[in-house]
N, C-alpha and C. Protein backbone atom coordinates (compact mmCIF):
# COMPACT_ATOMS: atom_id res chain seq x y z
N UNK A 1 81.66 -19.34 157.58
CA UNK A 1 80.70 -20.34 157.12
C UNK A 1 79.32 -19.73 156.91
N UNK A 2 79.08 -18.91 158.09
CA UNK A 2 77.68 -18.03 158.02
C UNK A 2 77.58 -17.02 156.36
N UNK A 3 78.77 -16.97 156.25
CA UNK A 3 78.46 -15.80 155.04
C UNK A 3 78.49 -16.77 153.51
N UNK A 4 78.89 -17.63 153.76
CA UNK A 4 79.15 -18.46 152.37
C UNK A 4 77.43 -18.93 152.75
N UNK A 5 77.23 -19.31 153.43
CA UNK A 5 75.42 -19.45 153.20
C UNK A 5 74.79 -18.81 152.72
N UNK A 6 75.12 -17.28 153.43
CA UNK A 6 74.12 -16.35 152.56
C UNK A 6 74.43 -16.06 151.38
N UNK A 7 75.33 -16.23 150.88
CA UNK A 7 76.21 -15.77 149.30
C UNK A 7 75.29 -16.83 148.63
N UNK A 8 75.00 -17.79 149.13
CA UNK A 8 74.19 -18.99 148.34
C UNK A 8 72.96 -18.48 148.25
N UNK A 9 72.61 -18.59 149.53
CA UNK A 9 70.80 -18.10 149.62
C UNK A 9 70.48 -16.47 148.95
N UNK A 10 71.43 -15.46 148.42
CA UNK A 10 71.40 -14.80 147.69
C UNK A 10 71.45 -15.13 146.20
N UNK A 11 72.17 -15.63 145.85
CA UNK A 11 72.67 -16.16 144.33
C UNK A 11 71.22 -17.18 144.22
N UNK A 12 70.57 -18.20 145.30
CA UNK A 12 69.85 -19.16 144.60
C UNK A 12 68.10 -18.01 144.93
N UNK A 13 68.38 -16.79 145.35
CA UNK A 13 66.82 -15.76 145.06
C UNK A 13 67.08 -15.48 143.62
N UNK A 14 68.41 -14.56 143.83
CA UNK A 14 68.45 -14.04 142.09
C UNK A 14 68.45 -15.23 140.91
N UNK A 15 68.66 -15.67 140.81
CA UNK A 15 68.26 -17.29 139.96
C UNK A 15 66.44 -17.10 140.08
N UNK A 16 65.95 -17.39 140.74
CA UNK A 16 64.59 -17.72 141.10
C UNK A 16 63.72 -16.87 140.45
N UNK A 17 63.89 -15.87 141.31
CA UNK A 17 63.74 -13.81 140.50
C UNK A 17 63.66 -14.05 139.38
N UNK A 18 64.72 -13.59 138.68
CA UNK A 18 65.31 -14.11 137.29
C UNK A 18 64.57 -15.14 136.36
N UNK A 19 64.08 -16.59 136.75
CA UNK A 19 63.40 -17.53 135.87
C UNK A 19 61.96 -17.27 136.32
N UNK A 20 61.07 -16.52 137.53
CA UNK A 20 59.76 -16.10 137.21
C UNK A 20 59.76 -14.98 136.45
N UNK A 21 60.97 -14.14 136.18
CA UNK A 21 60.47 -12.67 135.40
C UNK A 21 60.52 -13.17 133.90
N UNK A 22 61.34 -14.30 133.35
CA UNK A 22 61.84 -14.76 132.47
C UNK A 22 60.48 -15.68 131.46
N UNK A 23 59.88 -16.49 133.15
CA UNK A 23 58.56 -17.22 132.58
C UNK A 23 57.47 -16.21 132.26
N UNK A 24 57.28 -15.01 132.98
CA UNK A 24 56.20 -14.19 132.61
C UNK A 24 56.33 -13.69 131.48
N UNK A 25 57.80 -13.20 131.28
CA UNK A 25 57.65 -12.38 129.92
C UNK A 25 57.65 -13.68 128.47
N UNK A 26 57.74 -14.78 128.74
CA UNK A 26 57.81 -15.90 127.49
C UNK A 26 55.90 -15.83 127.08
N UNK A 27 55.83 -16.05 128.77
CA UNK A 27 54.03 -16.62 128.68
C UNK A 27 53.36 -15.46 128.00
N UNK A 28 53.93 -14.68 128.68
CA UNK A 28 53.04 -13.34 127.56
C UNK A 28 52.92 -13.16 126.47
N UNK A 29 54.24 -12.82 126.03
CA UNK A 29 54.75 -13.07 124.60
C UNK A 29 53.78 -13.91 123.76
N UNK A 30 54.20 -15.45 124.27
CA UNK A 30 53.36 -16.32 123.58
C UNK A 30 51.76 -16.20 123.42
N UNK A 31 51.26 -15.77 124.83
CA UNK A 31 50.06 -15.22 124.50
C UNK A 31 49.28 -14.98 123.64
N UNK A 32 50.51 -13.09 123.73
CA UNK A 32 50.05 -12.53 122.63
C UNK A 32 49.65 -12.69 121.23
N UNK A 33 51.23 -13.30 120.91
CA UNK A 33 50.55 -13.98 119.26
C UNK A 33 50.08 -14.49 119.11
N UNK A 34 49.06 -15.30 119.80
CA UNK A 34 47.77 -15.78 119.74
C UNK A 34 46.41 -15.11 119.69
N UNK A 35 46.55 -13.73 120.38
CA UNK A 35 45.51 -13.44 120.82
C UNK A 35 45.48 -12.06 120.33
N UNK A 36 46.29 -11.51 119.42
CA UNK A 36 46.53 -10.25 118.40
C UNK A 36 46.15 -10.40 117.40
N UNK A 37 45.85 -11.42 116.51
CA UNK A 37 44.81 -11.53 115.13
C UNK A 37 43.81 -11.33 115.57
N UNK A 38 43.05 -11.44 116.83
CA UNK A 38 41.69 -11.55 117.51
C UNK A 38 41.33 -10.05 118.23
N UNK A 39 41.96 -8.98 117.64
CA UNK A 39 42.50 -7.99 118.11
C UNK A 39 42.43 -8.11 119.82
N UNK A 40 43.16 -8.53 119.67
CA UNK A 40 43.66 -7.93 121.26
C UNK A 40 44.62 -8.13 121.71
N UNK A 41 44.59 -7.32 122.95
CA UNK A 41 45.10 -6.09 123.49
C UNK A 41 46.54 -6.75 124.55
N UNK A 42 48.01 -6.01 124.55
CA UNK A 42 48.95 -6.09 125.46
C UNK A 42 48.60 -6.90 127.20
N UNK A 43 47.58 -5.77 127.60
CA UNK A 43 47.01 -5.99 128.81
C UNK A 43 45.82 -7.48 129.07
N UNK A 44 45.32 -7.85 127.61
CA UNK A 44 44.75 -8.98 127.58
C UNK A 44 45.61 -10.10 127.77
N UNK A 45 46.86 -9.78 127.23
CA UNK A 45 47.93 -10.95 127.37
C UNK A 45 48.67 -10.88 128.65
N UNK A 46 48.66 -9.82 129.31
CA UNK A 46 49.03 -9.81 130.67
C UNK A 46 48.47 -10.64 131.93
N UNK A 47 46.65 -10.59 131.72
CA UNK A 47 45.90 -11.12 132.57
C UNK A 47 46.10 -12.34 132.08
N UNK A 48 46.26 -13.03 130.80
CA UNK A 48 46.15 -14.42 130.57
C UNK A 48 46.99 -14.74 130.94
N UNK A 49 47.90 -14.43 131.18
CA UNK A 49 49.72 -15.12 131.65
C UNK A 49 49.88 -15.18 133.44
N UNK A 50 49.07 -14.15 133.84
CA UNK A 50 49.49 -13.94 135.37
C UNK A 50 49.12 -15.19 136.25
N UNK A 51 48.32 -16.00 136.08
CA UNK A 51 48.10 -17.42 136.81
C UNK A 51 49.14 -18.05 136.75
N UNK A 52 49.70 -18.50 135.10
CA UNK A 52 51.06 -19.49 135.30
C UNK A 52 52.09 -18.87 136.05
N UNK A 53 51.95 -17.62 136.05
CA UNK A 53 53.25 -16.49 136.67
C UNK A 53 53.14 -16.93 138.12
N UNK A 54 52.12 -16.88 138.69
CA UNK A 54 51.67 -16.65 140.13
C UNK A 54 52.49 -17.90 140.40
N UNK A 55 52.05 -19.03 139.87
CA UNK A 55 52.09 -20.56 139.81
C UNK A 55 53.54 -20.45 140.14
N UNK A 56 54.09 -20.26 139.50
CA UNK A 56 55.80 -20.51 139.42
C UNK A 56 55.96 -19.45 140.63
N UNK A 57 55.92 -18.08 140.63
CA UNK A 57 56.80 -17.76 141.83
C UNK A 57 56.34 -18.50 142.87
N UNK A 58 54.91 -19.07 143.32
CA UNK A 58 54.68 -19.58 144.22
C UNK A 58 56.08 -20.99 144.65
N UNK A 59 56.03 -21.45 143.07
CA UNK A 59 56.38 -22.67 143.30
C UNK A 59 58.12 -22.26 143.99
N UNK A 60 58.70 -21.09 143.08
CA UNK A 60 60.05 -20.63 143.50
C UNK A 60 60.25 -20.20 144.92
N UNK A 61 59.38 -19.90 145.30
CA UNK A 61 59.34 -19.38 146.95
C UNK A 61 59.31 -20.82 147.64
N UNK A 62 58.66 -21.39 147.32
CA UNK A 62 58.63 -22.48 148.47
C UNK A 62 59.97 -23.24 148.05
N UNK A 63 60.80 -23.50 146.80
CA UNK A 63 62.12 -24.05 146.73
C UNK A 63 63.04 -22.78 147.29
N UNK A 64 62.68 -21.77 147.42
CA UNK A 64 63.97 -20.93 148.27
C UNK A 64 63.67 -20.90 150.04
N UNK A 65 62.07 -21.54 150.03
CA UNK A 65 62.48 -21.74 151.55
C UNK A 65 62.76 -23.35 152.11
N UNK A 66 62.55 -24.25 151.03
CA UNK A 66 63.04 -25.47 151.22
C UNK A 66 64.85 -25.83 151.26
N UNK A 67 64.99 -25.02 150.58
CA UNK A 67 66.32 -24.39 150.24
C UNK A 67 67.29 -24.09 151.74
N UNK A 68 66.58 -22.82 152.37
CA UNK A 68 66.94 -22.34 153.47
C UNK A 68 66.89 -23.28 154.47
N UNK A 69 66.18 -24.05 155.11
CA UNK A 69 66.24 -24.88 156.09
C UNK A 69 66.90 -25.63 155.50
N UNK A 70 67.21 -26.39 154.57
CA UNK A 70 67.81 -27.40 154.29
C UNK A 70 69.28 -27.38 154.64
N UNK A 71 69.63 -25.90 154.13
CA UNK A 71 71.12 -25.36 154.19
C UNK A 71 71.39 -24.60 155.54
N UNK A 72 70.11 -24.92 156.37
CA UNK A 72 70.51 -23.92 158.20
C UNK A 72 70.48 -25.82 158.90
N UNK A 73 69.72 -26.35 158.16
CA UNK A 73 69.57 -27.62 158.99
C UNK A 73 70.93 -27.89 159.02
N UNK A 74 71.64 -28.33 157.89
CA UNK A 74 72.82 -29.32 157.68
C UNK A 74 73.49 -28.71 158.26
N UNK A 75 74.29 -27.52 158.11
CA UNK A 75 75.15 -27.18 158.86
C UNK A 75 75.22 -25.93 160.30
């Protein structure tokens, strides 16, 4: 039973992982083509994106530890 938990609480990090690396590289992206007729720069679109980035892993961390108690509570 102990290991089918962690098989979860593994599978639901990599998910998590996965949709903040997924949101950073969109936000950037999008950024950019905004902000490349205006010449600028890769690294300009990096700093503009890293708040929503922060935002979300923050938000993903606290659903993988809401996550964890939820699934040590119940069973």
């Amino acid at each position: 039973m102990a290991e089918d938990k962690q098989k979860k609480l593994r599978l639901l990090a990599y998910w998590l992982f996965a949709s903040v690396l997924i949101v950073f590289a969109a936000v950037t992206a999008y950024v950019y083509v905004w902000i490349r007729p205006l010449t600028g720069t890769i690294w300009m679109a990096i700093k503009a994106a890293l708040p929503i980035t922060l935002i979300v892993a923050v938000v993903a961390a606290l659903l993988y530890v809401g996550y964890y108690f939820l699934i040590y509570k119940k069973g």
